[in-house]
Protein backbone atom coordinates (compact mmCIF):
# COMPACT_ATOMS: atom_id res chain seq x y z
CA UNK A 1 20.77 165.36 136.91
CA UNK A 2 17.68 165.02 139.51
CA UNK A 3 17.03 167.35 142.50
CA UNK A 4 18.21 166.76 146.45
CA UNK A 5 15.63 166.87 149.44
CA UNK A 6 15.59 170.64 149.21
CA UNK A 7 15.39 170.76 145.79
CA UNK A 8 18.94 172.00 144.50
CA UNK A 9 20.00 170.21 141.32
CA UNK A 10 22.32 166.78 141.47
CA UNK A 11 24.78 164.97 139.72
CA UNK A 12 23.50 161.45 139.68
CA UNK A 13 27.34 159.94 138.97
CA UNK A 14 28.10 158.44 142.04
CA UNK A 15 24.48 157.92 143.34
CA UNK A 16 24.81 155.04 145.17
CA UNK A 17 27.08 156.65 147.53
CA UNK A 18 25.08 160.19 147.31
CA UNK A 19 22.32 157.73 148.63
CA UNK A 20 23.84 156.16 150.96
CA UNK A 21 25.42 158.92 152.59
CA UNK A 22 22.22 161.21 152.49
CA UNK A 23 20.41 158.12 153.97
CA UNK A 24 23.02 157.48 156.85
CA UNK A 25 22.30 161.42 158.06
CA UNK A 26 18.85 161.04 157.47
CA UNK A 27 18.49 158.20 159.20
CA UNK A 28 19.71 159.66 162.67
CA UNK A 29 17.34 162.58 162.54
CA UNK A 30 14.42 161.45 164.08
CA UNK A 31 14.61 162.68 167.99
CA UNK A 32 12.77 161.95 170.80
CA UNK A 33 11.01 165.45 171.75
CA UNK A 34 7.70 166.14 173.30
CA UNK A 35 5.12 166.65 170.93
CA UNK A 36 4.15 164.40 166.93
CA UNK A 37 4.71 167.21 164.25
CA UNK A 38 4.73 167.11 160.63
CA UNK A 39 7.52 168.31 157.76
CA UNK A 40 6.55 169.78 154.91
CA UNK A 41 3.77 167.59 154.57
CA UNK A 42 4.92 164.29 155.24
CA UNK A 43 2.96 161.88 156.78
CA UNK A 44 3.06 160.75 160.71
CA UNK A 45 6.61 159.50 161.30
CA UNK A 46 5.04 156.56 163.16
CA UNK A 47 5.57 155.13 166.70
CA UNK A 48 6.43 157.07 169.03
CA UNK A 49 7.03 161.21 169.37
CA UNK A 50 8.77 162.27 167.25
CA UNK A 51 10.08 166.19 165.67
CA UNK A 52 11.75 165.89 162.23
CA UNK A 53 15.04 168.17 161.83
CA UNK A 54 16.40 169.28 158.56
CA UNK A 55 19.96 170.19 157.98
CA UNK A 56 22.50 169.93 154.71
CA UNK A 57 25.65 167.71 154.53
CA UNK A 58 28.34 168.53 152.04
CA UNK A 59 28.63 165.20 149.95
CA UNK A 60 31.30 164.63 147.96
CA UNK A 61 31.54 161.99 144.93
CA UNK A 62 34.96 160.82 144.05
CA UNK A 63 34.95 158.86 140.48
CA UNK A 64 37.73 156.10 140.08
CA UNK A 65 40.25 158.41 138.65
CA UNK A 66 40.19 160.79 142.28
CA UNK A 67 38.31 163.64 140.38
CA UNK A 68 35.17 164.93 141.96
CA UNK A 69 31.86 164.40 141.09
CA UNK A 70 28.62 166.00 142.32
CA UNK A 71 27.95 167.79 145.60
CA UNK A 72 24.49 168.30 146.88
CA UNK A 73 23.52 170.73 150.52
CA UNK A 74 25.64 173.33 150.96
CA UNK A 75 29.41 173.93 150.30
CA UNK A 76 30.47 173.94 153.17
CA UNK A 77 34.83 172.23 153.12
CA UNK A 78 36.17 169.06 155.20
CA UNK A 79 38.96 167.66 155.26
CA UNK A 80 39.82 164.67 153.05
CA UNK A 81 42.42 161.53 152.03
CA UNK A 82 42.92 158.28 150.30
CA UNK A 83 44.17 157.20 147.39
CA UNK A 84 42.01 156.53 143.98
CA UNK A 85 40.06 153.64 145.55
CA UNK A 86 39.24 154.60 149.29
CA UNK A 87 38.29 158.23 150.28
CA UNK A 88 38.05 159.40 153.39
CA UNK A 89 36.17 162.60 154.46
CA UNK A 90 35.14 165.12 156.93
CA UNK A 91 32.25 167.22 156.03
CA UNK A 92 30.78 169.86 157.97
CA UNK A 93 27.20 169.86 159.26
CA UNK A 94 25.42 173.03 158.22
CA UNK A 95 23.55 174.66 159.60
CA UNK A 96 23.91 173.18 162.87
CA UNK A 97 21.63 170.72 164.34
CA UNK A 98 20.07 171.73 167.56
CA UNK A 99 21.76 170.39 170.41
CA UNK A 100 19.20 167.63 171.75
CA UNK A 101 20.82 165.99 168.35
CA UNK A 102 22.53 162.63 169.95
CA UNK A 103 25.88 163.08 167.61
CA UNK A 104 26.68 166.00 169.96
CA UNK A 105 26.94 163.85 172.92
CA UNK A 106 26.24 166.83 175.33
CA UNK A 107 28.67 169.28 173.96
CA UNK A 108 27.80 172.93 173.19
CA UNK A 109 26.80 173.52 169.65
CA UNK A 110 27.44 177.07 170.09
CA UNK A 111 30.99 176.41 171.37
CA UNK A 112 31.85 173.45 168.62
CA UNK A 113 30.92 172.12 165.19
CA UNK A 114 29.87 168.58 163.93
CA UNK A 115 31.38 167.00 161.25
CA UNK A 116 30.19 163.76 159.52
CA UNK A 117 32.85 161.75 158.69
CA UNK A 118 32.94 158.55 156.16
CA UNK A 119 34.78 156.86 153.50
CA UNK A 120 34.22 154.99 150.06
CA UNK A 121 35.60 153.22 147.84
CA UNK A 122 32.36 152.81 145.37
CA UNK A 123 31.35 149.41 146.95
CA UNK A 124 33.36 149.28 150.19
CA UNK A 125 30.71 150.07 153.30
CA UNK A 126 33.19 151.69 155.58
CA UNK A 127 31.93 152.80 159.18
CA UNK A 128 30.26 156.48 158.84
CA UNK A 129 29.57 158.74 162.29
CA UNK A 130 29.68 162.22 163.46
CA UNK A 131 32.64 164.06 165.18
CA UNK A 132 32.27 167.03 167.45
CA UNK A 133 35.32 169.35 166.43
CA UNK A 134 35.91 172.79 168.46
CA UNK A 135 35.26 176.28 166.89
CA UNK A 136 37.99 177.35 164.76
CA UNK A 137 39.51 174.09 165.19
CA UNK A 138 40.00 171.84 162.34
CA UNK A 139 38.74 167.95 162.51
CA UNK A 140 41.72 165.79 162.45
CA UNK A 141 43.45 164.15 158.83
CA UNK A 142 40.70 161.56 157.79
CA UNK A 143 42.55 158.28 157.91
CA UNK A 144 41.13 154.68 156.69
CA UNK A 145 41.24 152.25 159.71
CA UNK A 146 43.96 149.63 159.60
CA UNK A 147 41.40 147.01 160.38
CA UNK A 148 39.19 147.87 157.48
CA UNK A 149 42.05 147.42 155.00
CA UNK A 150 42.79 144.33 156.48
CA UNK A 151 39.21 142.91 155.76
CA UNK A 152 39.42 144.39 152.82
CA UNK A 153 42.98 142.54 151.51
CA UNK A 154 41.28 138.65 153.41
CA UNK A 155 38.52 139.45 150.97
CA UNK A 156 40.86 139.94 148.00
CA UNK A 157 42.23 136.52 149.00
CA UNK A 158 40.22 133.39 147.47
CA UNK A 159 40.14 131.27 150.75
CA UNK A 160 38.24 127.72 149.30
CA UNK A 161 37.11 124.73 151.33
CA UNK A 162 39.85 121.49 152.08
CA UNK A 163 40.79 120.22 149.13
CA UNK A 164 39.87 116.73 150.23
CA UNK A 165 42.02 113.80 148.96
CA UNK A 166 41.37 110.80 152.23
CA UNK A 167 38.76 109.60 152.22
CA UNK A 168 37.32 109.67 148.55
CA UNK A 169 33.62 108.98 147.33
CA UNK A 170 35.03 106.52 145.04
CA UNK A 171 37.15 104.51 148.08
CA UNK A 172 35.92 101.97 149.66
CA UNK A 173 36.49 101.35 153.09
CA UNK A 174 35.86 98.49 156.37
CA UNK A 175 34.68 98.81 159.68
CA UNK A 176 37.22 98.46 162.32
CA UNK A 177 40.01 99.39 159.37
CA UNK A 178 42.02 102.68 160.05
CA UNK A 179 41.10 105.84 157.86
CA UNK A 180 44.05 107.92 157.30
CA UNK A 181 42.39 111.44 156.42
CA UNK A 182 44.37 114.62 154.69
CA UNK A 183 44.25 117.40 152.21
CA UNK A 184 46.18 118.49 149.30
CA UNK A 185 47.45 121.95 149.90
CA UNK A 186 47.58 124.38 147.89
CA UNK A 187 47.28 128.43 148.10
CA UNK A 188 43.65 128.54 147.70
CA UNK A 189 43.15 125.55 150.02
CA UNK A 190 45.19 125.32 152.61
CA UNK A 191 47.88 128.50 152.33
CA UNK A 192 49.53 130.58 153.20
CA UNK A 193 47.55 132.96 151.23
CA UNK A 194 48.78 136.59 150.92
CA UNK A 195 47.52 139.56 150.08
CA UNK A 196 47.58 143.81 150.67
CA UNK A 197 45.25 146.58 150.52
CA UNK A 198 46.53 150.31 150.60
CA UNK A 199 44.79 153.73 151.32
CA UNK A 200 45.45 156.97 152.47
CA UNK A 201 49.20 155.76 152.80
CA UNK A 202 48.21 153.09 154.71
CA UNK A 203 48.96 149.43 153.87
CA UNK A 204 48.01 146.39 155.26
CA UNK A 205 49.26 142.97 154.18
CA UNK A 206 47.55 140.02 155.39
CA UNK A 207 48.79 136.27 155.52
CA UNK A 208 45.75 133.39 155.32
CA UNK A 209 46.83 129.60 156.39
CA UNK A 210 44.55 127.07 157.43
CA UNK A 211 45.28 126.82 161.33
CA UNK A 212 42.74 123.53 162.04
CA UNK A 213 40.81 121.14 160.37
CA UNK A 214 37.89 119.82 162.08
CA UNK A 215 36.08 116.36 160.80
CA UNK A 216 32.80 115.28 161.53
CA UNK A 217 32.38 111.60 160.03
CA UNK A 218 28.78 110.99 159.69
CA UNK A 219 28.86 108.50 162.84
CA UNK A 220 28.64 111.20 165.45
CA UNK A 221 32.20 111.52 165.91
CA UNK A 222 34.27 114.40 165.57
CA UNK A 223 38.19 114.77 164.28
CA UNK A 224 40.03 117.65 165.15
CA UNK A 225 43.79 118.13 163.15
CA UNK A 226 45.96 120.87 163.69
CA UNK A 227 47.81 120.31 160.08
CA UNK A 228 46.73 118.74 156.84
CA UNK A 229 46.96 115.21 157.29
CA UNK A 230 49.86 112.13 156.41
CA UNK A 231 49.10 110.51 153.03
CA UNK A 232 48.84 106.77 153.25
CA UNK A 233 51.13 104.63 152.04
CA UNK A 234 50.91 100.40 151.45
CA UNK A 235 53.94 100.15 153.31
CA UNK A 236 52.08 101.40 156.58
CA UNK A 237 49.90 98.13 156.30
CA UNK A 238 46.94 98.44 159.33
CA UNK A 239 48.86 101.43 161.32
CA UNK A 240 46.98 104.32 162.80
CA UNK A 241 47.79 107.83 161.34
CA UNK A 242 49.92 109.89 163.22
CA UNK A 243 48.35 113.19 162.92
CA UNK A 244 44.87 112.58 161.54
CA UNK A 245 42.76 109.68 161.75
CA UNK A 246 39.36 108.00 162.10
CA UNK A 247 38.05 104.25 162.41
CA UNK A 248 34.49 103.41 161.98
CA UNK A 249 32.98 101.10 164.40
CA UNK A 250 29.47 100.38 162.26
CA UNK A 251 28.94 100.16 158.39
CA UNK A 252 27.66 103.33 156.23
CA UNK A 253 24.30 101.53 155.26
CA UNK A 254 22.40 102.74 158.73
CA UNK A 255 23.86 106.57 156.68
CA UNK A 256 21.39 108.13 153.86
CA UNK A 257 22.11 106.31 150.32
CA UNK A 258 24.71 104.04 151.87
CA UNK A 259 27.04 106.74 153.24
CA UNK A 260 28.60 108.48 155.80
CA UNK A 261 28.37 112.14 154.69
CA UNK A 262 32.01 113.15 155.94
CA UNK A 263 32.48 117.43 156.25
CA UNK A 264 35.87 118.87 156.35
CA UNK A 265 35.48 122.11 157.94
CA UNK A 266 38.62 124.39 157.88
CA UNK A 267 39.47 127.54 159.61
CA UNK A 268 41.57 130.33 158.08
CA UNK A 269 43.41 132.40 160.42
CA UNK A 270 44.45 135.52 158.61
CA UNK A 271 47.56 137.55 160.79
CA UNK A 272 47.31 141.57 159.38
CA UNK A 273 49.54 144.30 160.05
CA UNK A 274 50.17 147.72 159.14
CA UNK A 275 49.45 150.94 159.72
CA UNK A 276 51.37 150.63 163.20
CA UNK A 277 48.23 148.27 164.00
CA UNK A 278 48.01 144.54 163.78
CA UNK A 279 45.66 141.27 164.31
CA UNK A 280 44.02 138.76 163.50
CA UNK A 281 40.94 137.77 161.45
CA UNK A 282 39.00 134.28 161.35
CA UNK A 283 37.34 132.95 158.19
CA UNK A 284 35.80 128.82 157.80
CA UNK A 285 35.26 127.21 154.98
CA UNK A 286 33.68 123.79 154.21
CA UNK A 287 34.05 120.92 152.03
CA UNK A 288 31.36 117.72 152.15
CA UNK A 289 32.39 114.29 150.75
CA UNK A 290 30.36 110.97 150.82
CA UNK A 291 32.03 107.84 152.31
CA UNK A 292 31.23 104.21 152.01
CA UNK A 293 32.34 102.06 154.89
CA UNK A 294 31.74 98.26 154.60
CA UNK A 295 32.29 95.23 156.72
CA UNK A 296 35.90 93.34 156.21
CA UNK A 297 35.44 90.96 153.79
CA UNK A 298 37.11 87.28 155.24
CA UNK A 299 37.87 85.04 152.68
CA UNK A 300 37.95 80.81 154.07
């Protein structure tokens, strides 16, 4: 138990997101007015004019299980959903702030109230803000954004580098000899990857798969492939590949320790939907191999 900024007593379970919270409303209290002044003793708030306004926020803690944990401020209701790992709230300001407070955005305090709205799901950093809600009027059913979720399932995923098979570090390879490049694909690699994340009655699913691979071969030259490569085969003798290729022009020992350092760089596009919403996220991943190109070798 400890003590909140006007000394009432507070359950510490659930601090990090008492802290948090308490430091997001704190945070927007400084306004611009036209004199420095003091609060309770603390020191000069710094650059600037400033006035320092003091108001409570409900808080409430949700544990793991959905029970509640401590409450510090007032006790003032909100409205609230989610299931056991996001929670989504509306908590009422009081009392009210005065209205040269920005959240208010020029409507009448004495005609509405202001709600601070935000949602947790112990480690999650969802968006918090204020909402200005009519007199008598209740704020509308606190709802996790679709979007949010959908981060929140691509981060579930594990999205790894190409899993590099052509070229090797232990190949060896000539100048003026065509490299056939590609990747082994796998879930983790190359996809498709799925996975969902669910709230408030709200699910999104999300589907990961590498959408381009893009080479750059240590001799200044760049590679883009829009799929994973053709393995080689003997039987294709001195062909080029026919979706992703490269062919050196110098040797690797003008490169650092005799090599070309060679970087596969993919990019996961992740397609969401749910919620009645859908998109599209972007993540890129890397994967760094060194190759040794020599000159033919011509035997007389």
């Amino acid at each position: 138990m400890g003590e909140d900024v006007d000394g009432h007593e507070v359950d510490r379970s659930g601090a990090s997101l008492l802290v948090r919270r308490l430091a997001a409303v704190t945070g927007a209290l400084a306004l611009a007015s036209a004199g420095v002044a003091h609060a309770d003793g603390d020191p000069d708030i710094g650059a600037g004019k400033c006035k320092v306004v003091k108001f409570c926020v409900d808080v409430g803690v949700d544990d793991k299980t959905g029970g509640s944990g401590g409450q510090a401020g007032g006790s003032q209701g909100g409205s609230e959903s989610g299931d056991s790992n996001v929670k989504c709230k509306y908590t009422k300001v009081d009392p009210k702030p005065p209205a040269e407070f920005p959240a208010w955005k020029g409507a009448d305090p004495k005609k509405n109230d202001l709600y601070f709205y935000g949602c947790t799901d112990g480690g999650l950093d969802n968006a918090d803000g204020f909402v200005v809600v009519p007199t008598g009027q209740q704020p509308p059913v606190a709802q996790v954004d679709p979007q949010v979720l959908a981060q929140r399932a691509a981060d579930s995923m594990t999205l790894l580098g190409p899993d590099i098979a052509s070229p090797r570090a232990a190949g060896k390879y000539s100048v003026g000899v065509p490299m056939w490049m590609w990747v082994t694909q796998s879930t983790t690699t190359y996809g498709p990857n799925t996975a969902s994340a669910s709230a408030g009655g709200v699910t999104v699913t999300a589907t990961a798969k590498v959408s381009k691979l893009v080479w750059t071969m240590g001799d200044g030259a760049s590679v883009t492939c829009t799929g994973p490569g053709t393995p080689y085969t003997s039987s294709e003798g001195m062909a080029q590949s026919p979706t992703c290729g490269h062919q050196y022009s110098k040797t690797s020992a003008v490169g650092q320790s005799g090599k070309f350092p060679v970087t596969a760089t993919s990019t996961w596009t992740i397609n969401w939907q749910g919620g009645g919403q859908a998109g599209q996220l972007t993540e890129i991943r890397q994967t760094n191999v060194q190759v040794a190109v020599g000159e033919v070798q011509v035997v007389r």
